[in-house]
Protein backbone atom coordinates (compact mmCIF):
# COMPACT_ATOMS: atom_id res chain seq x y z
CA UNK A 1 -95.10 -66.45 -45.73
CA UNK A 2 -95.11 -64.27 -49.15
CA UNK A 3 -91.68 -62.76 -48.96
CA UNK A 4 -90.03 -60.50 -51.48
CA UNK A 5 -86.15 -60.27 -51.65
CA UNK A 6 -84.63 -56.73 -52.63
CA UNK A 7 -80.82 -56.10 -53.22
CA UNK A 8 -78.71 -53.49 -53.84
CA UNK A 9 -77.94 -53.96 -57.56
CA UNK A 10 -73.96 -51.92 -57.72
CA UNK A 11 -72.65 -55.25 -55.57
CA UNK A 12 -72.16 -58.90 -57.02
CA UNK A 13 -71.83 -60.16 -53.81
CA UNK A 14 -74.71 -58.93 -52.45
CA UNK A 15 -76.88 -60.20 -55.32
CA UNK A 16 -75.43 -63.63 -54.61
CA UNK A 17 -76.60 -63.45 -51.58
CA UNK A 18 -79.46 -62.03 -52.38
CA UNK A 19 -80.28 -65.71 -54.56
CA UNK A 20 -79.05 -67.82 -51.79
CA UNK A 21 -81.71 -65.96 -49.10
CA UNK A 22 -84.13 -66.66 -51.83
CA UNK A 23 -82.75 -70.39 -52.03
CA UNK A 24 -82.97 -70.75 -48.23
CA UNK A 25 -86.53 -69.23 -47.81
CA UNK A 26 -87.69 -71.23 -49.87
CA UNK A 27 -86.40 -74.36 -49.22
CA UNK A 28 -88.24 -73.57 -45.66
CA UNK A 29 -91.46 -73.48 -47.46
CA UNK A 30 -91.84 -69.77 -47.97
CA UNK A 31 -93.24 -68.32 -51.05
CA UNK A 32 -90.49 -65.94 -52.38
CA UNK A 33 -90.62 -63.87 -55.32
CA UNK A 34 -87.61 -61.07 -56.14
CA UNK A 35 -88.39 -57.26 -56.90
CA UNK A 36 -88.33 -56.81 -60.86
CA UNK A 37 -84.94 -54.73 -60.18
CA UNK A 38 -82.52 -56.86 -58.39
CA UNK A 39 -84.54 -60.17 -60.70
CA UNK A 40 -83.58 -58.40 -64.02
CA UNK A 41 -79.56 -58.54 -62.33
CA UNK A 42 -79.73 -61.77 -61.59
CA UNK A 43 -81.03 -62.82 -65.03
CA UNK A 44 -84.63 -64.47 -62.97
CA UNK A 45 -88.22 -63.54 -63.38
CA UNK A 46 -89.05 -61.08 -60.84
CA UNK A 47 -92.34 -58.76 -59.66
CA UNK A 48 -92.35 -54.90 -58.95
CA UNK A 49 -92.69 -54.15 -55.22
CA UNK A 50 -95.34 -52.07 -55.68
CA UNK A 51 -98.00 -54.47 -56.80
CA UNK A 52 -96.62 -57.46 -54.46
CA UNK A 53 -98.89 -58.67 -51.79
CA UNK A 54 -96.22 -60.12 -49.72
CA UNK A 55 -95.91 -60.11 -45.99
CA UNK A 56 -92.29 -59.42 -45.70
CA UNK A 57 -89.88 -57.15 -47.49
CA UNK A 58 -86.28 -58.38 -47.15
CA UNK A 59 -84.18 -55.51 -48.11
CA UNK A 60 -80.32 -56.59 -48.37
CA UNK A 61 -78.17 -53.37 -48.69
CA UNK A 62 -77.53 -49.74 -46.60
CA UNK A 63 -79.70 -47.04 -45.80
CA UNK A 64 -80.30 -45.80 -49.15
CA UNK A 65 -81.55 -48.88 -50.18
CA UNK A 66 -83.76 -49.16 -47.69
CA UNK A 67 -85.34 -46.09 -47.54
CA UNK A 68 -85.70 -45.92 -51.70
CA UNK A 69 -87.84 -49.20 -51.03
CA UNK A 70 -90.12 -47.83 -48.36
CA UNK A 71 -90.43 -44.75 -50.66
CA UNK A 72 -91.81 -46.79 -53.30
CA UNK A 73 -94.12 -48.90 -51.21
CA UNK A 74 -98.02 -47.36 -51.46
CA UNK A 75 -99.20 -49.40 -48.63
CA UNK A 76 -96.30 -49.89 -46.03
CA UNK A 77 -95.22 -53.42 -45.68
CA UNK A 78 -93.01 -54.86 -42.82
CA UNK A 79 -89.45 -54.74 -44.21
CA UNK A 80 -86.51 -56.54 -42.94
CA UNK A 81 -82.85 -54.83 -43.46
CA UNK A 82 -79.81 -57.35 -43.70
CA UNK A 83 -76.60 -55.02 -43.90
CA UNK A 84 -74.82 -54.71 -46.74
CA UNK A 85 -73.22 -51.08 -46.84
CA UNK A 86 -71.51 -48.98 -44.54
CA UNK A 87 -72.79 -48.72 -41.63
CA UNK A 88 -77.13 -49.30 -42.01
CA UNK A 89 -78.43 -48.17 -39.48
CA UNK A 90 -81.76 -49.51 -40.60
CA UNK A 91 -80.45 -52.40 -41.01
CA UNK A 92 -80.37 -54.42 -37.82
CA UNK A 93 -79.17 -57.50 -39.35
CA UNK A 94 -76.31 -58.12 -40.30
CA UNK A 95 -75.47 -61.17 -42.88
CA UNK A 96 -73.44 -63.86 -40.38
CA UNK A 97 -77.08 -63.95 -38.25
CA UNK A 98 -79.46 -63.51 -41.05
CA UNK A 99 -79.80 -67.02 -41.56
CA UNK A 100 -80.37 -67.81 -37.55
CA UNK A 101 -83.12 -64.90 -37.38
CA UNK A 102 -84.76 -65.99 -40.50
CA UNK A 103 -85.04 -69.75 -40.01
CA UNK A 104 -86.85 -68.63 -36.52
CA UNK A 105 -88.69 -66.04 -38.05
CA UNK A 106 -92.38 -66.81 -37.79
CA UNK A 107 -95.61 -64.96 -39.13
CA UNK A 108 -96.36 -62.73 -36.37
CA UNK A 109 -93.72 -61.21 -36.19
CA UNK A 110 -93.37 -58.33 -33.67
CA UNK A 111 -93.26 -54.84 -35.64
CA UNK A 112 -91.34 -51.46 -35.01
CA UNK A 113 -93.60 -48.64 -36.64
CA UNK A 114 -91.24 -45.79 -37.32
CA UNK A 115 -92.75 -42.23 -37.69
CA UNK A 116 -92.53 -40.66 -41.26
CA UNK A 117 -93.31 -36.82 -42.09
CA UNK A 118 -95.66 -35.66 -45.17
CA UNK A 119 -94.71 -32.62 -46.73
CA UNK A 120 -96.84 -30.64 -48.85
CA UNK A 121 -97.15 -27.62 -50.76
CA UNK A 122 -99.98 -25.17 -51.19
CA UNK A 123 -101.95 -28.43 -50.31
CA UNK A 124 -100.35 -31.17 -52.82
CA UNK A 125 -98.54 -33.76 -51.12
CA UNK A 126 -94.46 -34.05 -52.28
CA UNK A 127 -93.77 -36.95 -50.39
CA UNK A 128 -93.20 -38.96 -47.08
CA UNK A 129 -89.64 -38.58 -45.42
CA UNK A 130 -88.72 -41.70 -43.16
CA UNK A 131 -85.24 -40.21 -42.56
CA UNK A 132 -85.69 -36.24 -43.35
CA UNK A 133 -86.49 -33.53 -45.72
CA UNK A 134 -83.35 -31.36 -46.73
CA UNK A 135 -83.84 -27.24 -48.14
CA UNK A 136 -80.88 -26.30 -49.77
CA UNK A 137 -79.35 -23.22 -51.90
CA UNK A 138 -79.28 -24.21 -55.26
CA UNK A 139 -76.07 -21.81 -55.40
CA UNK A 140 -73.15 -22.59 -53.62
CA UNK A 141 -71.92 -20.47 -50.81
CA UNK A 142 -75.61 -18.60 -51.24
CA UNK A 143 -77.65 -17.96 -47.55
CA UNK A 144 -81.03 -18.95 -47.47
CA UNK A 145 -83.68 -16.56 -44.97
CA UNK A 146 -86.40 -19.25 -43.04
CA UNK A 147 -89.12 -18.95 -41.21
CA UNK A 148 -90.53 -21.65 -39.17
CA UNK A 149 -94.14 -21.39 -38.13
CA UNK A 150 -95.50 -23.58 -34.95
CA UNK A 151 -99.42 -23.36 -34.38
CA UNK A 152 -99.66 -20.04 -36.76
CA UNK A 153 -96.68 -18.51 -34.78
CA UNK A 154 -93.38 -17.52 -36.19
CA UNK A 155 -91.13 -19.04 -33.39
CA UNK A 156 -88.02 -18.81 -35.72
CA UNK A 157 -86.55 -16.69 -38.29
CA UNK A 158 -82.45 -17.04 -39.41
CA UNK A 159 -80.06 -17.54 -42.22
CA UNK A 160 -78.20 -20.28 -42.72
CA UNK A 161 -77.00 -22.88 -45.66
CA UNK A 162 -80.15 -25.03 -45.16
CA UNK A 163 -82.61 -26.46 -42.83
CA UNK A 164 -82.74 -29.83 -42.31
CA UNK A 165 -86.33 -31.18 -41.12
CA UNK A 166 -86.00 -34.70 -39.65
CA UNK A 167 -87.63 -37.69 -38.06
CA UNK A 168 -86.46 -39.17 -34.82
CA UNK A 169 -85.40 -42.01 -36.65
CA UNK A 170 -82.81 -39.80 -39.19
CA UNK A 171 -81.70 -37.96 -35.92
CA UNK A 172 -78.99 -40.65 -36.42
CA UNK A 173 -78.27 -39.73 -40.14
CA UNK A 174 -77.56 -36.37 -41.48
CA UNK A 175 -79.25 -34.59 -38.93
CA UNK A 176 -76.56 -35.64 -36.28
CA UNK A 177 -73.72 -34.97 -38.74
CA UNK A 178 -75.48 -31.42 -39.00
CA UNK A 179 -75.09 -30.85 -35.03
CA UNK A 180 -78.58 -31.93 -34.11
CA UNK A 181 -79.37 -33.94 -30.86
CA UNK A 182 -79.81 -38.25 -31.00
CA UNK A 183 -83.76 -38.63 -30.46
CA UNK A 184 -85.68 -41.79 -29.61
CA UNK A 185 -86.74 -43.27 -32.07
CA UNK A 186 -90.48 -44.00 -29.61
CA UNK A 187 -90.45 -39.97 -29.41
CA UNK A 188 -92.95 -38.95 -32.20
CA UNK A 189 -91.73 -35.39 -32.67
CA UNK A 190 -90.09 -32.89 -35.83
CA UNK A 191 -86.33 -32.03 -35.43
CA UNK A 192 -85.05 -28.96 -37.40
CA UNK A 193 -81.34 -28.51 -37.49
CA UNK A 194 -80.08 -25.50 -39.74
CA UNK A 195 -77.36 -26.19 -41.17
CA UNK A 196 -74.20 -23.52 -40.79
CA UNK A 197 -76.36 -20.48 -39.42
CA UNK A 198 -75.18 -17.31 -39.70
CA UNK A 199 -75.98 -16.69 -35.91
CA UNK A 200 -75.31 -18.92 -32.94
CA UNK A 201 -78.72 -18.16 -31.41
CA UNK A 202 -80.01 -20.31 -34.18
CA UNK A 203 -79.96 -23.93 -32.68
CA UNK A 204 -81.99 -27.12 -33.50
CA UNK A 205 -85.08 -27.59 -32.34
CA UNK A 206 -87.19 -30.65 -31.25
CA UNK A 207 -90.88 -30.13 -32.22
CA UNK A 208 -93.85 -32.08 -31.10
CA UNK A 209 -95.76 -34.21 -34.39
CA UNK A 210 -99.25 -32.77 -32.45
CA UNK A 211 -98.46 -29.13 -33.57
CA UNK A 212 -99.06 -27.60 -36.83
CA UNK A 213 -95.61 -26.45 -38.76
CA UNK A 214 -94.85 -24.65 -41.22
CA UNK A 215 -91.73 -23.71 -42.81
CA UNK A 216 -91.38 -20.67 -45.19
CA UNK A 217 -88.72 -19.19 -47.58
CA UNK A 218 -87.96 -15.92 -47.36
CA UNK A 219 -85.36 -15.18 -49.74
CA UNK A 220 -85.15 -14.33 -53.68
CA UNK A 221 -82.20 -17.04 -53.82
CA UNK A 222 -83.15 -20.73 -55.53
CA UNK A 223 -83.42 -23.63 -53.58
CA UNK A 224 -84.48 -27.25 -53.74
CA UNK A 225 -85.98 -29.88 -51.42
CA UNK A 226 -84.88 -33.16 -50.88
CA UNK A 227 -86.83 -36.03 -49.57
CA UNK A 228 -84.89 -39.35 -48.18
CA UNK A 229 -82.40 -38.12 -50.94
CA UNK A 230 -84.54 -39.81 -53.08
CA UNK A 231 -86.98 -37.26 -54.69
CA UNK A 232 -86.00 -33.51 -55.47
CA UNK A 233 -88.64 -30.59 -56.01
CA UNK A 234 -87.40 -26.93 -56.61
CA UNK A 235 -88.54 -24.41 -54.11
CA UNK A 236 -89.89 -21.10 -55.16
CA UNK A 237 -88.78 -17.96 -53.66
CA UNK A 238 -91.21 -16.73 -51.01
CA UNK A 239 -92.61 -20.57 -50.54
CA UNK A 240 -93.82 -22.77 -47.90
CA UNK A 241 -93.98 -26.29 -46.90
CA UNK A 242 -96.46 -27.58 -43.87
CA UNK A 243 -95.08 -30.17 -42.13
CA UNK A 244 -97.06 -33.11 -40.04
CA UNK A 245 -96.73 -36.63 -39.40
CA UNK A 246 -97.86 -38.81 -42.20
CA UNK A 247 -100.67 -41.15 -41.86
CA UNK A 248 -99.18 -44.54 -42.11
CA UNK A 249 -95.64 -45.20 -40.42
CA UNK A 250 -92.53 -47.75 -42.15
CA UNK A 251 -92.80 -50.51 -40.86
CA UNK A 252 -89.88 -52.68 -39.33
CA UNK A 253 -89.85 -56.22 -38.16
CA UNK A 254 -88.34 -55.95 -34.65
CA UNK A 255 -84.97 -57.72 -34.19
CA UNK A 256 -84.95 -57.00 -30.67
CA UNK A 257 -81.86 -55.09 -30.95
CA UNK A 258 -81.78 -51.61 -28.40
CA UNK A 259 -81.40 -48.71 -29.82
CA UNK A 260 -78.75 -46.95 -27.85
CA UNK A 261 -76.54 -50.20 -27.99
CA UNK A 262 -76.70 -49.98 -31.92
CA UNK A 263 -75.89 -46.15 -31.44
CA UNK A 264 -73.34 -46.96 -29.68
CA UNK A 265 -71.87 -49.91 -31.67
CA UNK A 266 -72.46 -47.84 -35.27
CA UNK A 267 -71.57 -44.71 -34.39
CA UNK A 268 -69.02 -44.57 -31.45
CA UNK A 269 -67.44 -47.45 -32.24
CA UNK A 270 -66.74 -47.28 -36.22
């Protein structure tokens, strides 16, 4: 297989092990190249992600490593997470078993598609959220006024700090932090958690991916929008951003490891 390695590059350790996966593959007879980042740290020749035509993306780091690698990938590629931060939840290997699951690792692989939203604005496309999109005050201690729009209907209008607007899969991420509800990640549905409302009718919602959504800003305050905490956009006063599920979902090689057990390992048991 065509495999490219992809490290966090803030950790020695982890881009040592990043060249003795790369050692190891290839000693099985895999063709493995490095992304031009995590090459240029460890002084080898290396190709950008986005113009690789491998079949495997092994991503060794946390979350935000991860998901800054999906952002950047055009066409999604199956991408395997080895942990290497705190607790990586899309990571579902951690290093003492990488080897194991990699020397048995075959082409075929099964895959775990993971939902991602699109977000757009006045019909350009910001961006694809894997985890969530975040609207924020750009002034502290500031209220923002929302309005979320299902099918043409307002079904929600309240004040609050932010809105969060995530995926089933970052129902485990911020949005839980926030007070919103663990979803399945096999669920394909929108969860909106506002974050420190001003009233306690205002509670998350769960939102099926088959309805049109829109979410609108009705207040003269700033505010910006984070994707994945990746990418940030400023959001005008009196905006909008439609919501949907994006085309083509992140793709995850299957480790066979259950969700709710990893919930419950990660985040109960920390």
């Amino acid at each position: 297989m065509k495999i490219i390695l992809i490290s966090r590059i803030d950790d020695r350790d982890a881009l040592l092990y990043a060249e003795q996966t790369g050692r190891l593959l290839s000693g099985w007879g895999h063709d493995i190249s490095f992304d031009q980042t995590t090459a240029d740290a460890i002084g080898v020749r290396g190709c950008l992600l986005e113009e690789s035509d491998a079949s495997l993306v092994v991503v060794i780091g946390g979350d935000g490593t991860i998901l800054h690698s999906v952002q950047r990938m055009v066409h999604q590629k199956p991408v395997l997470g080895i942990n290497w931060g705190e607790v990586g939840f899309l990571a579902d290997i951690e290093p003492v078993e990488a080897e194991k699951f990699l020397r048995e690792l075959e082409p075929g692989f099964p895959i775990d598609q993971r939902m991602r939203l699109v977000l757009t604005r006045n019909g350009e496309v910001l961006g694809n959220a894997l985890n969530e999109a975040l609207i924020i005050t750009s002034r502290p201690a500031k209220m923002l006024r929302f309005v979320v729009v299902v099918d043409g209907v307002p079904a929600e209008r309240f004040r609050a700090d932010g809105l969060l607007i995530s995926t089933p899969t970052g129902s485990t991420a911020y949005a839980m932090s926030a007070g919103g509800p663990i979803v399945d990640p096999r669920i394909e549905g929108v969860v909106l958690v506002p974050l420190a409302p001003y009233l306690l009718s205002s509670r998350p919602h769960v939102i099926s991916s088959s309805r049109s959504l829109e979410i609108r800003l009705e207040s003269a305050k700033p505010a910006k929008l984070v994707i994945d905490g990746q990418n940030t956009f400023e959001f005008d006063t009196g905006g909008a951003i439609t919501v949907r599920k994006a085309d083509g979902p992140a793709l995850f090689v299957d480790a066979r490891k259950n969700f709710f057990e990893k919930v419950d390992r990660k985040l109960r048991r920390l």
